[in-house]
N, C-alpha and C. Protein backbone atom coordinates (compact mmCIF):
# COMPACT_ATOMS: atom_id res chain seq x y z
N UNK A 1 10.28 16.26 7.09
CA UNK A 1 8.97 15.97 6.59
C UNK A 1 8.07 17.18 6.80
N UNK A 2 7.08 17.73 6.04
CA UNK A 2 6.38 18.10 6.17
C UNK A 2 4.69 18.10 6.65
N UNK A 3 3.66 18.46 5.94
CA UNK A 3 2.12 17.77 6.71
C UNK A 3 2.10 16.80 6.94
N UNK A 4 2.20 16.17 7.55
CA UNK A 4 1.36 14.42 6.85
C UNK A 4 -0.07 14.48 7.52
N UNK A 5 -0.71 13.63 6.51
CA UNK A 5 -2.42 13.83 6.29
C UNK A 5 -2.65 12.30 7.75
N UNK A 6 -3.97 12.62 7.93
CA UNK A 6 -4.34 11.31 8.10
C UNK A 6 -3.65 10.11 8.17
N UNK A 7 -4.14 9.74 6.92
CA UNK A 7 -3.84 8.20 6.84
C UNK A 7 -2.50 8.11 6.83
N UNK A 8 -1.53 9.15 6.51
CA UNK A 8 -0.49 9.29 6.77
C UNK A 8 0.16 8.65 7.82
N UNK A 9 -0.34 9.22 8.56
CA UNK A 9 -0.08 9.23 10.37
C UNK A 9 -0.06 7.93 10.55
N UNK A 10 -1.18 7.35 10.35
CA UNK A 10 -1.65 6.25 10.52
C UNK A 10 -0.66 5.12 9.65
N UNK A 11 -0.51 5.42 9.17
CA UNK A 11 0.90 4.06 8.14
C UNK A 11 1.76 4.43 9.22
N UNK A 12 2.31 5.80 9.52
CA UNK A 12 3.35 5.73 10.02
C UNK A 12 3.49 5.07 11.68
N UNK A 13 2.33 5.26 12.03
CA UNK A 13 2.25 4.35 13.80
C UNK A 13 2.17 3.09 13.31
N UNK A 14 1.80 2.38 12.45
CA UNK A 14 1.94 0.97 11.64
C UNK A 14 3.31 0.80 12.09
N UNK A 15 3.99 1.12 11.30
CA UNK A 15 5.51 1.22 11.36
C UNK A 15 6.50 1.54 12.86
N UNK A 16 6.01 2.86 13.10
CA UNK A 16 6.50 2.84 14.67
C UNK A 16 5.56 1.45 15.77
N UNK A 17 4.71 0.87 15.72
CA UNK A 17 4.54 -0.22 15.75
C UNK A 17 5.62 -1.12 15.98
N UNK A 18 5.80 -1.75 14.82
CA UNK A 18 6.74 -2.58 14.07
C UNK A 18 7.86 -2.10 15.91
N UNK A 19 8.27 -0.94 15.92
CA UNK A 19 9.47 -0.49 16.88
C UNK A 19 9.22 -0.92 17.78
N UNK A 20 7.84 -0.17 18.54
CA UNK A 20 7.38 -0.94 19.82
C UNK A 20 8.10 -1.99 20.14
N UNK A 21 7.36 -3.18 19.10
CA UNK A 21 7.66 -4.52 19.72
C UNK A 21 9.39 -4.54 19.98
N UNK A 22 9.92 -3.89 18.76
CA UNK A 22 11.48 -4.22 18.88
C UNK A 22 11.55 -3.81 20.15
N UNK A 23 10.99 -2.62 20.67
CA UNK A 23 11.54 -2.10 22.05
C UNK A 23 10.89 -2.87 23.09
N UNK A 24 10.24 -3.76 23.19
CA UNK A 24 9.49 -4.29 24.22
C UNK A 24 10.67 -5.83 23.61
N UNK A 25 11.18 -6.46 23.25
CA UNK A 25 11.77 -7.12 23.00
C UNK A 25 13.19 -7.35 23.12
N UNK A 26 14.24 -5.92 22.91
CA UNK A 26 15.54 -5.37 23.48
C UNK A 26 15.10 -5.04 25.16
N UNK A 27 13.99 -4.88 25.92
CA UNK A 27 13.98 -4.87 27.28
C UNK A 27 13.80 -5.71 27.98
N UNK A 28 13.06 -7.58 27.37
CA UNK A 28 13.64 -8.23 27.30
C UNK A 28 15.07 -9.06 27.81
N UNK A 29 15.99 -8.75 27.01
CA UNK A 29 16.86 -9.09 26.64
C UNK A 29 17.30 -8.38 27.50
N UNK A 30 17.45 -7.14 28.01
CA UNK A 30 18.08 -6.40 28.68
C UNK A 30 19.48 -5.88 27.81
N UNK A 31 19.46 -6.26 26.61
CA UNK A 31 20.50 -5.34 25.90
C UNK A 31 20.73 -4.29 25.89
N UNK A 32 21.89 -3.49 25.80
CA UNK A 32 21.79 -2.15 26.00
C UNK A 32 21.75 -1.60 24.68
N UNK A 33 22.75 -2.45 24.14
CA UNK A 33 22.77 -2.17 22.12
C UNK A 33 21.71 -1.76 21.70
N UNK A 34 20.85 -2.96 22.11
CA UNK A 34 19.67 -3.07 21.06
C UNK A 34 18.72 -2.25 21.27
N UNK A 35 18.56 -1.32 22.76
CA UNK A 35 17.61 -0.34 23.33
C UNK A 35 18.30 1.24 22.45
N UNK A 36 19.76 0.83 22.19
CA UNK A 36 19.90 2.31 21.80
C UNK A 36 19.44 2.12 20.51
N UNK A 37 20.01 0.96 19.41
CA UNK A 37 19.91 0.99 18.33
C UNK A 37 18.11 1.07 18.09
N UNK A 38 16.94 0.89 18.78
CA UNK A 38 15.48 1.39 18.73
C UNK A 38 15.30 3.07 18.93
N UNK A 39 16.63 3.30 19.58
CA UNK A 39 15.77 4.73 19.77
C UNK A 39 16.41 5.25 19.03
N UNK A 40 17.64 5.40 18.27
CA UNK A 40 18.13 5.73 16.92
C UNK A 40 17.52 5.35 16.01
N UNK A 41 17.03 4.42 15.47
CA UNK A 41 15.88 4.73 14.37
C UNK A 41 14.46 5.38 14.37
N UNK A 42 14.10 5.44 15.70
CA UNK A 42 12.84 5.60 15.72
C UNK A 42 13.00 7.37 15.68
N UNK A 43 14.31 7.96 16.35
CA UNK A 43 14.57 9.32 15.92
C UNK A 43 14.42 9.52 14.65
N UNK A 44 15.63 8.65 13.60
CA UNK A 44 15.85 8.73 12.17
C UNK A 44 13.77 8.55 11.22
N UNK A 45 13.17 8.29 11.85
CA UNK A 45 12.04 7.21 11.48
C UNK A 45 10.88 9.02 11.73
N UNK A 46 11.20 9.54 12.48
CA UNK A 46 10.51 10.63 12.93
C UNK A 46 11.02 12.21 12.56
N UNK A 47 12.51 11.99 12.35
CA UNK A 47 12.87 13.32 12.55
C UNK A 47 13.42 13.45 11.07
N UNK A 48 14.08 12.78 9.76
CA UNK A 48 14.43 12.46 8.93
C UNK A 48 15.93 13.40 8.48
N UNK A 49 16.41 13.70 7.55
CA UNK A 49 16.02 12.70 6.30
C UNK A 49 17.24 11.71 6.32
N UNK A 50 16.58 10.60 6.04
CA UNK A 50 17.77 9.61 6.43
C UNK A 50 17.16 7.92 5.51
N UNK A 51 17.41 6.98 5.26
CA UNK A 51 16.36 6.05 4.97
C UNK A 51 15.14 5.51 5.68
N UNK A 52 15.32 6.15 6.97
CA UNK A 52 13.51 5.99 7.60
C UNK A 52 12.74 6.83 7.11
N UNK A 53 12.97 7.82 7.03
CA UNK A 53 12.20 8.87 6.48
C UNK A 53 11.91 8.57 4.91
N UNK A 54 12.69 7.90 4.44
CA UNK A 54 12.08 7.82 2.94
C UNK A 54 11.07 6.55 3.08
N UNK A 55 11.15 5.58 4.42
CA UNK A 55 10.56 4.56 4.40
C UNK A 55 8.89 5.12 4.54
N UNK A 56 9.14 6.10 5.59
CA UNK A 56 7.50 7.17 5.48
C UNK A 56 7.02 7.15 4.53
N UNK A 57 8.32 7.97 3.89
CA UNK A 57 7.20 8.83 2.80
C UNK A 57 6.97 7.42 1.71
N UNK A 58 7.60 6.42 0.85
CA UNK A 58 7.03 5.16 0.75
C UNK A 58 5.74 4.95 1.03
N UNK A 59 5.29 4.85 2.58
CA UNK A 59 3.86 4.35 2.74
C UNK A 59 3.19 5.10 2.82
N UNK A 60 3.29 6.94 2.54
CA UNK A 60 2.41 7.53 2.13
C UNK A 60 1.99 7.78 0.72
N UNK A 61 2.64 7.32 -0.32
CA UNK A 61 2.24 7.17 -1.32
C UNK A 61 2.93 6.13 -2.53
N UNK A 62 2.01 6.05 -3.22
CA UNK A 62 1.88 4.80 -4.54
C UNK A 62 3.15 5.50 -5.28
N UNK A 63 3.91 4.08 -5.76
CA UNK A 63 4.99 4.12 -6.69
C UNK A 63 4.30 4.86 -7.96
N UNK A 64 5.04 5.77 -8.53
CA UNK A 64 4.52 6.56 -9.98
C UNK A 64 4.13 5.20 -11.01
N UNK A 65 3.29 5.81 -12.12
CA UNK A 65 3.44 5.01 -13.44
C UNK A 65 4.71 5.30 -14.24
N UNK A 66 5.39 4.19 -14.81
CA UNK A 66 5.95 4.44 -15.75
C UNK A 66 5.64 4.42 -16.78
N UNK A 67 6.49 5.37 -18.41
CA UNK A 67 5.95 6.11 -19.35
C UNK A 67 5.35 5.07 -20.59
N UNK A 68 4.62 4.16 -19.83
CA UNK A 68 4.19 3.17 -20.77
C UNK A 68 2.53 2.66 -20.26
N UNK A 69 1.59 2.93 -20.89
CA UNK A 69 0.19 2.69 -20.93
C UNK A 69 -0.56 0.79 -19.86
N UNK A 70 0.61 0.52 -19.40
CA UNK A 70 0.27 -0.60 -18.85
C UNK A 70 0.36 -0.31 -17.10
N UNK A 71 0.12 0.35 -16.72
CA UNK A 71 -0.47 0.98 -15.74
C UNK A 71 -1.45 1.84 -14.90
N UNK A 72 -2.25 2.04 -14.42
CA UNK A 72 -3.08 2.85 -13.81
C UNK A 72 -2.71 3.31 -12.38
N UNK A 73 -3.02 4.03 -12.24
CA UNK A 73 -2.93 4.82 -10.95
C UNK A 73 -4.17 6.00 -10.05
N UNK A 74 -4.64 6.09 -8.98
CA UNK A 74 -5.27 7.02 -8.76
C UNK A 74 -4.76 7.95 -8.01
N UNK A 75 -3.22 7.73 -7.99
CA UNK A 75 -2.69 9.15 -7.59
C UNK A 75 -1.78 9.53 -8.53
N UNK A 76 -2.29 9.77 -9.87
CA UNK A 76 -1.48 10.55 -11.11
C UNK A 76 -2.64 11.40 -11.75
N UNK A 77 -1.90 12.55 -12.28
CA UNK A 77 -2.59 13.56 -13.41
C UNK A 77 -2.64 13.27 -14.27
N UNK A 78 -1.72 12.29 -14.98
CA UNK A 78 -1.62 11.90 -16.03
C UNK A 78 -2.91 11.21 -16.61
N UNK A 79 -3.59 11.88 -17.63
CA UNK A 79 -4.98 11.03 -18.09
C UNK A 79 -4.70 9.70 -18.44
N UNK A 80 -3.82 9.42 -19.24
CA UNK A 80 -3.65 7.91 -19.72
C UNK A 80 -3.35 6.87 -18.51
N UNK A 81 -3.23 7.48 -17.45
CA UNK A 81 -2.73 5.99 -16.32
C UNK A 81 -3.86 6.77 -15.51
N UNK A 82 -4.67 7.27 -15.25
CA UNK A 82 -5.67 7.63 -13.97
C UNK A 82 -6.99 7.36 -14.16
N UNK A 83 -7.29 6.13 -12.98
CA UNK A 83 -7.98 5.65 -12.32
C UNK A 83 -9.00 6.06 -11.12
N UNK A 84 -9.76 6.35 -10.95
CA UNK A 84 -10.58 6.87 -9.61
C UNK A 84 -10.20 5.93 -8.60
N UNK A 85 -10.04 6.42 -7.46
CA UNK A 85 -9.14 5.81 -6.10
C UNK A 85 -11.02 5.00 -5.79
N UNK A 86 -11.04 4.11 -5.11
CA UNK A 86 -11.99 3.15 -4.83
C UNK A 86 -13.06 3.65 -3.18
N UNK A 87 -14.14 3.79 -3.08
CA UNK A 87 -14.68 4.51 -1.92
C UNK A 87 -14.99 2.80 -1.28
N UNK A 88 -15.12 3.02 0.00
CA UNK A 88 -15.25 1.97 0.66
C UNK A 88 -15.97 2.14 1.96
N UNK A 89 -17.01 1.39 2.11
CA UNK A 89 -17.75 1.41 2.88
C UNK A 89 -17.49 1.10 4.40
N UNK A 90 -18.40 1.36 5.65
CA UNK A 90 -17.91 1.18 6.82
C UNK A 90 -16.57 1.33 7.13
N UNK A 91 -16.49 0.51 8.04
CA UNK A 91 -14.52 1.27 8.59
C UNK A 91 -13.35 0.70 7.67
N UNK A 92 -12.42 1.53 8.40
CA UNK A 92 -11.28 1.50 7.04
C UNK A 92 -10.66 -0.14 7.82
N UNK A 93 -10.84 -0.35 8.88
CA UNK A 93 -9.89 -1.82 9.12
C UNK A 93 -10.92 -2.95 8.75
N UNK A 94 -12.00 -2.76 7.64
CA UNK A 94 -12.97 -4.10 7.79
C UNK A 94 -12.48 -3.65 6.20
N UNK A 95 -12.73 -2.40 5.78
CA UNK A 95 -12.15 -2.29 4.11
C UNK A 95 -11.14 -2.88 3.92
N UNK A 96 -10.15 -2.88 4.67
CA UNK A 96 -8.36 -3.06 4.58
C UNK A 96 -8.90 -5.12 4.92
N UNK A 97 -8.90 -5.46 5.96
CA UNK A 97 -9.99 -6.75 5.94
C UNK A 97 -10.55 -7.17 4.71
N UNK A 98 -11.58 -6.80 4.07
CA UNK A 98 -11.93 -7.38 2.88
C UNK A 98 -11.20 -7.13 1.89
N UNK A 99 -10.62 -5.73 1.41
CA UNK A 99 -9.43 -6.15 0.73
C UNK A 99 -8.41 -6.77 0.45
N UNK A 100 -7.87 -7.49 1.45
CA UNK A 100 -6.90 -8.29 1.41
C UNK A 100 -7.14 -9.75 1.29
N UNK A 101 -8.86 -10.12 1.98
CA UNK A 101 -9.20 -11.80 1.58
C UNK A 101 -9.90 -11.74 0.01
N UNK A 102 -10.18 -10.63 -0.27
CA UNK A 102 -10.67 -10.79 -1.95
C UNK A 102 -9.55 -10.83 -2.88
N UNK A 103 -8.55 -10.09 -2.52
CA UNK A 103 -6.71 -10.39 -3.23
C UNK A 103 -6.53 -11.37 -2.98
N UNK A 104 -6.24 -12.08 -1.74
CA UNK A 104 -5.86 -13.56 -1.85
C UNK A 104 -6.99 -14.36 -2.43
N UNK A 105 -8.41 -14.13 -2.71
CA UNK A 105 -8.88 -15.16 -3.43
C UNK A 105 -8.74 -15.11 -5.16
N UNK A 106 -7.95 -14.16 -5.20
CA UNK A 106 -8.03 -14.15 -6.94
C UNK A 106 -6.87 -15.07 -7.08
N UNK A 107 -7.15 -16.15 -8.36
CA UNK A 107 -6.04 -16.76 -8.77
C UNK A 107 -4.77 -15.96 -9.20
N UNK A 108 -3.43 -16.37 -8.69
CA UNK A 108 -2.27 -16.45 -8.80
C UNK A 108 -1.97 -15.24 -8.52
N UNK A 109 -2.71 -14.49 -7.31
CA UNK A 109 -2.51 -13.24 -6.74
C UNK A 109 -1.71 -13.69 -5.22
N UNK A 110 -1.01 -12.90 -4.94
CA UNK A 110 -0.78 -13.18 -3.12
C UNK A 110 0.43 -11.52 -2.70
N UNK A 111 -0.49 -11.58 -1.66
CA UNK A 111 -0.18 -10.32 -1.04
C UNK A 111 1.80 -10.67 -0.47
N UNK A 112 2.65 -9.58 -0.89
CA UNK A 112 3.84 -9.49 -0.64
C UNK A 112 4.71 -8.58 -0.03
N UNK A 113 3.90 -7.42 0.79
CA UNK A 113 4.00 -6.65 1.38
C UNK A 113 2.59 -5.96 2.21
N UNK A 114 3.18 -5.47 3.39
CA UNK A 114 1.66 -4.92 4.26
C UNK A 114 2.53 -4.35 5.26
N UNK A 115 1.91 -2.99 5.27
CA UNK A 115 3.02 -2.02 6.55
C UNK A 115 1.82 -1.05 6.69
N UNK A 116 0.72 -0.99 7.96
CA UNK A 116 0.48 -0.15 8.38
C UNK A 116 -1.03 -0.23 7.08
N UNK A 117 -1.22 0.91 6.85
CA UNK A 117 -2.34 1.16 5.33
C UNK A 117 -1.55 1.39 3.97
N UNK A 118 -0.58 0.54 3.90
CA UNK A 118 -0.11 -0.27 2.61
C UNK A 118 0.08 -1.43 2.31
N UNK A 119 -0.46 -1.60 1.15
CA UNK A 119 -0.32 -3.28 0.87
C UNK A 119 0.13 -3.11 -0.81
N UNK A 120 0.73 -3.86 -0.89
CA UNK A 120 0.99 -4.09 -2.29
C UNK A 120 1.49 -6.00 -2.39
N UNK A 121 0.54 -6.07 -4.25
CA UNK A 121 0.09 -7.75 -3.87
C UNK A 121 1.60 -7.60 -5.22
N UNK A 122 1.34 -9.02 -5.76
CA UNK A 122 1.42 -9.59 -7.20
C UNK A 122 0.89 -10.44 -7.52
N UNK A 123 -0.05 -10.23 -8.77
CA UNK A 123 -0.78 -10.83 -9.67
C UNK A 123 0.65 -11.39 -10.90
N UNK A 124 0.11 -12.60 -11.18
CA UNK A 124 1.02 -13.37 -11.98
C UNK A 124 -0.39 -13.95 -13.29
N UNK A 125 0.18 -14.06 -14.92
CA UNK A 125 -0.55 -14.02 -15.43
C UNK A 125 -0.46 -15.48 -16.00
N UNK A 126 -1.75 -15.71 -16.57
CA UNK A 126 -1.73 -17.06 -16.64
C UNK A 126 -1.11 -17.94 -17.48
N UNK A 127 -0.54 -17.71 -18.59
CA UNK A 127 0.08 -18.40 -19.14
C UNK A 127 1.69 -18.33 -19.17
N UNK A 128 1.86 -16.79 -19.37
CA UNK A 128 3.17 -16.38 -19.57
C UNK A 128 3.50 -16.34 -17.93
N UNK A 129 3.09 -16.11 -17.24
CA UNK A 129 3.49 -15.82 -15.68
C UNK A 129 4.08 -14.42 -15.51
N UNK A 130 3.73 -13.71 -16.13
CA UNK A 130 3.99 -11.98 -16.17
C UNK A 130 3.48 -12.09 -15.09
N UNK A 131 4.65 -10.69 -13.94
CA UNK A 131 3.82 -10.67 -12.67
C UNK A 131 3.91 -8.99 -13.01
N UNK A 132 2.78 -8.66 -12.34
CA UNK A 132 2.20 -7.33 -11.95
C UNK A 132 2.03 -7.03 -10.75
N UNK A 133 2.56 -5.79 -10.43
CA UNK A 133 2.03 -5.55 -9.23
C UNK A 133 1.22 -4.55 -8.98
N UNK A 134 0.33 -4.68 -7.55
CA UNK A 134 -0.85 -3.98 -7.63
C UNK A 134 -1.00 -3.56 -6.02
N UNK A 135 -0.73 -2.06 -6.09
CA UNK A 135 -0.56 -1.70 -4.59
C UNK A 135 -1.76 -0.97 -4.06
N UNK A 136 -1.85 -0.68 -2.69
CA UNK A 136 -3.34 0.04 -1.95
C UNK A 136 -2.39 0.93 -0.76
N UNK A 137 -3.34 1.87 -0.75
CA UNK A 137 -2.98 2.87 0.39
C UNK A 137 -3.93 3.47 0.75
N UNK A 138 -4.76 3.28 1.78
CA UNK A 138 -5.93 3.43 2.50
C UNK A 138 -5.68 5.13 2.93
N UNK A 139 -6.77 5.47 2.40
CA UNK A 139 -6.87 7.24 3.03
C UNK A 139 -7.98 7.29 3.70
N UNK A 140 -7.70 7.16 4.99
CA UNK A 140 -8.86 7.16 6.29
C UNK A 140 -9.95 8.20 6.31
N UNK A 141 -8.79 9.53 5.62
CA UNK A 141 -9.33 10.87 6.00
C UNK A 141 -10.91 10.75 5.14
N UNK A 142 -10.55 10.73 3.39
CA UNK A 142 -11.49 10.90 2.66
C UNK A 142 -12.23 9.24 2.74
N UNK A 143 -11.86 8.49 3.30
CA UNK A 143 -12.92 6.93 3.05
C UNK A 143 -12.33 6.26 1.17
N UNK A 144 -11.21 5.98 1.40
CA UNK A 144 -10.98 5.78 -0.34
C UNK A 144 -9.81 5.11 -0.11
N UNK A 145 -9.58 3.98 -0.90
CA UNK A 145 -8.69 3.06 -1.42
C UNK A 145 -7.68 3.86 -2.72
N UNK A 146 -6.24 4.58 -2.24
CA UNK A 146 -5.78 4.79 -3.47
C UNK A 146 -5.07 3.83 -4.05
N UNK A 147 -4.74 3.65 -5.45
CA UNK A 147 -4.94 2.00 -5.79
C UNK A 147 -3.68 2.12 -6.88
N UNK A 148 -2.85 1.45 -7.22
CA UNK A 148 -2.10 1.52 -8.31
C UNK A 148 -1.89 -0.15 -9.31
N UNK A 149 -1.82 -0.40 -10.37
CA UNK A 149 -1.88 -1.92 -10.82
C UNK A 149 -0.44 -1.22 -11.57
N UNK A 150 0.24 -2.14 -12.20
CA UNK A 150 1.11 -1.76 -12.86
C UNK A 150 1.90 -3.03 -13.79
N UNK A 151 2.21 -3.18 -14.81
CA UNK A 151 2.73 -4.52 -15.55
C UNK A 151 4.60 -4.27 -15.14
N UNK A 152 5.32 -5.42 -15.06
CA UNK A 152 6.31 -5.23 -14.72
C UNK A 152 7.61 -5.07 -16.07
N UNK A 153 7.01 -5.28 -17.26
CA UNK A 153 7.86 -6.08 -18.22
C UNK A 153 6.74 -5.47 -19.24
N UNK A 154 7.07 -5.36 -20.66
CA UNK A 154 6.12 -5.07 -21.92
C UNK A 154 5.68 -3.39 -21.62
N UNK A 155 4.79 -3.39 -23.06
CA UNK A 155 4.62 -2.27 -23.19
C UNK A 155 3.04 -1.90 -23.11
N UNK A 156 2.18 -2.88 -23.38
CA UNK A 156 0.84 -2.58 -23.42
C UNK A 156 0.72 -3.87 -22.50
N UNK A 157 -0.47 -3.56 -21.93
CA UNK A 157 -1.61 -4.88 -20.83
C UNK A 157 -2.58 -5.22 -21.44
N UNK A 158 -2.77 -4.60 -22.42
CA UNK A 158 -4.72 -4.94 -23.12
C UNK A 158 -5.36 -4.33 -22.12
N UNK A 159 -5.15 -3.96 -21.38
CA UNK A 159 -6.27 -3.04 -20.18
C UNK A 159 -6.15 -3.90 -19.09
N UNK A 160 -5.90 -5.00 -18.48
CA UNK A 160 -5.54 -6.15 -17.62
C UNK A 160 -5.80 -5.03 -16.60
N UNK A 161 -4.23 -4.43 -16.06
CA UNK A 161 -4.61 -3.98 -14.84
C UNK A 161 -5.73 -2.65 -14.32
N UNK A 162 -6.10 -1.92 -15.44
CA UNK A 162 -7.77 -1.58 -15.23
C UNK A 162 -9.15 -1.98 -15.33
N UNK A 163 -8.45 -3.04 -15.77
CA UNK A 163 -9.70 -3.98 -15.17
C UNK A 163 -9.25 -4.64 -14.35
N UNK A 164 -8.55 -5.34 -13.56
CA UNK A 164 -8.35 -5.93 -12.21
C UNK A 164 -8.83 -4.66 -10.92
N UNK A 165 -8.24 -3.36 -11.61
CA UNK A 165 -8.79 -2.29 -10.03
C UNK A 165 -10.32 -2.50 -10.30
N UNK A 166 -10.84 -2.26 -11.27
CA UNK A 166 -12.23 -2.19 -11.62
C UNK A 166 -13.36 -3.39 -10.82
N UNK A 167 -13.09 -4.61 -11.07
CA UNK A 167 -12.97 -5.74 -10.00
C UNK A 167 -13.14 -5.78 -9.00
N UNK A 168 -11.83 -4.90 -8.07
CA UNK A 168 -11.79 -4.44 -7.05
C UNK A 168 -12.83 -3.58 -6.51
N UNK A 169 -13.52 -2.53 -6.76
CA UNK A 169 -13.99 -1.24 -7.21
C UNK A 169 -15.85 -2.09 -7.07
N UNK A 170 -16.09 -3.20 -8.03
CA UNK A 170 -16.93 -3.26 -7.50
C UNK A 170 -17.50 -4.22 -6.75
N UNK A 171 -15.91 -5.32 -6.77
CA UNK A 171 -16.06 -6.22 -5.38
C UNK A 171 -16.39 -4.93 -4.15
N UNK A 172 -16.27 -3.69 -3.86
CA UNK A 172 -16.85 -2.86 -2.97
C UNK A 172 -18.25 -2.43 -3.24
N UNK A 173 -18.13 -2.51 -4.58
CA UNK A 173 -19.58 -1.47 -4.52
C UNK A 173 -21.11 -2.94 -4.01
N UNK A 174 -20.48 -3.80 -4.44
CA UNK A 174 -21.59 -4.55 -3.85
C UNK A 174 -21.75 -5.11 -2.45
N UNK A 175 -20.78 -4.40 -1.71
CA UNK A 175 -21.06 -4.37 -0.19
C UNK A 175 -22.37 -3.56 0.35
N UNK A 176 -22.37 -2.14 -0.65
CA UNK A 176 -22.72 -1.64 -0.34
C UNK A 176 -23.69 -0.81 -1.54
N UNK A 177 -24.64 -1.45 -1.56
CA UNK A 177 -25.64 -1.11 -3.36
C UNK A 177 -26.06 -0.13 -3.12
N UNK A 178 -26.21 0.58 -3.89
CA UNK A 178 -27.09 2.46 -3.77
C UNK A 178 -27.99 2.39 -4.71
């Protein structure tokens, strides 16, 4: 691995987290297995490249768009899928906090992953039950929600998932009115 930024860091003690407990749990037990098999991943998890290390780099950044207009992203160049990443007010664990009870209050949304400062939900659509998914990766450093929506199936959204980040975007801005 190379730099990792901030929020980087920060997904990744999420995750070494996650180990902790395993290791406070194999001592426990007093297993010997299970104390080595923690400190072999948590090497693999730190020192790479191996599948921990790709699990890193994962929660440092948003799955790409694919080459079809039913996606957005605010970590692509690509003009047709890029989105402005979302600014968020006060601290990043009350942002990450309200982000996640305003996802679960949208109909037929529910969060299906959360590791550290990643979350990624699925939105399911209302008639057809098209699910989309729609991921977040909190960048502590700059104060910003990078955000990705994406359709799973078809070729166009009608704009669906830029307007669901949009939503998002100013379910924040009215925390905080300027």
């Amino acid at each position: 691995m190379e730099k990792l930024t901030l929020s980087c860091a920060e997904r990744v003690d999420g995750v070494i987290g996650v180990y902790q407990h395993h290791e406070t749990r194999c001592a426990k037990s007093k297993s010997f297995n299970c104390y080595i098999q923690y400190h072999v991943n948590v090497v693999f998890l730190i020192r790479g490249p191996t599948k921990w290390s790709r699990t890193v780099e994962t929660l440092c950044s948003l799955s790409p768009c694919p080459n079809r207009p039913n996606c957005v992203s605010s970590e692509t160049t690509d003009p047709v899928h890029f989105i402005e990443p979302i600014k968020f007010p006060g601290s990043p664990a009350d942002a990450w906090a309200v982000l996640k009870f305003f996802l679960q209050s949208l109909p037929r949304t529910h969060v299906v992953e959360e590791v550290g400062w990643y979350l990624r939900a699925e939105a399911k659509s209302r008639i057809f039950g098209f699910v989309d998914d729609v991921e977040f990766v909190m960048d502590v450093r700059n104060g910003v929600l990078h955000v990705r929506s994406a359709s799973r199936i078809g070729y166009s959204d009608l704009g669906v998932n830029r307007n669901r980040i949009e939503r998002v975007r100013k379910m924040f801005g009215g925390l905080h009115p300027t």
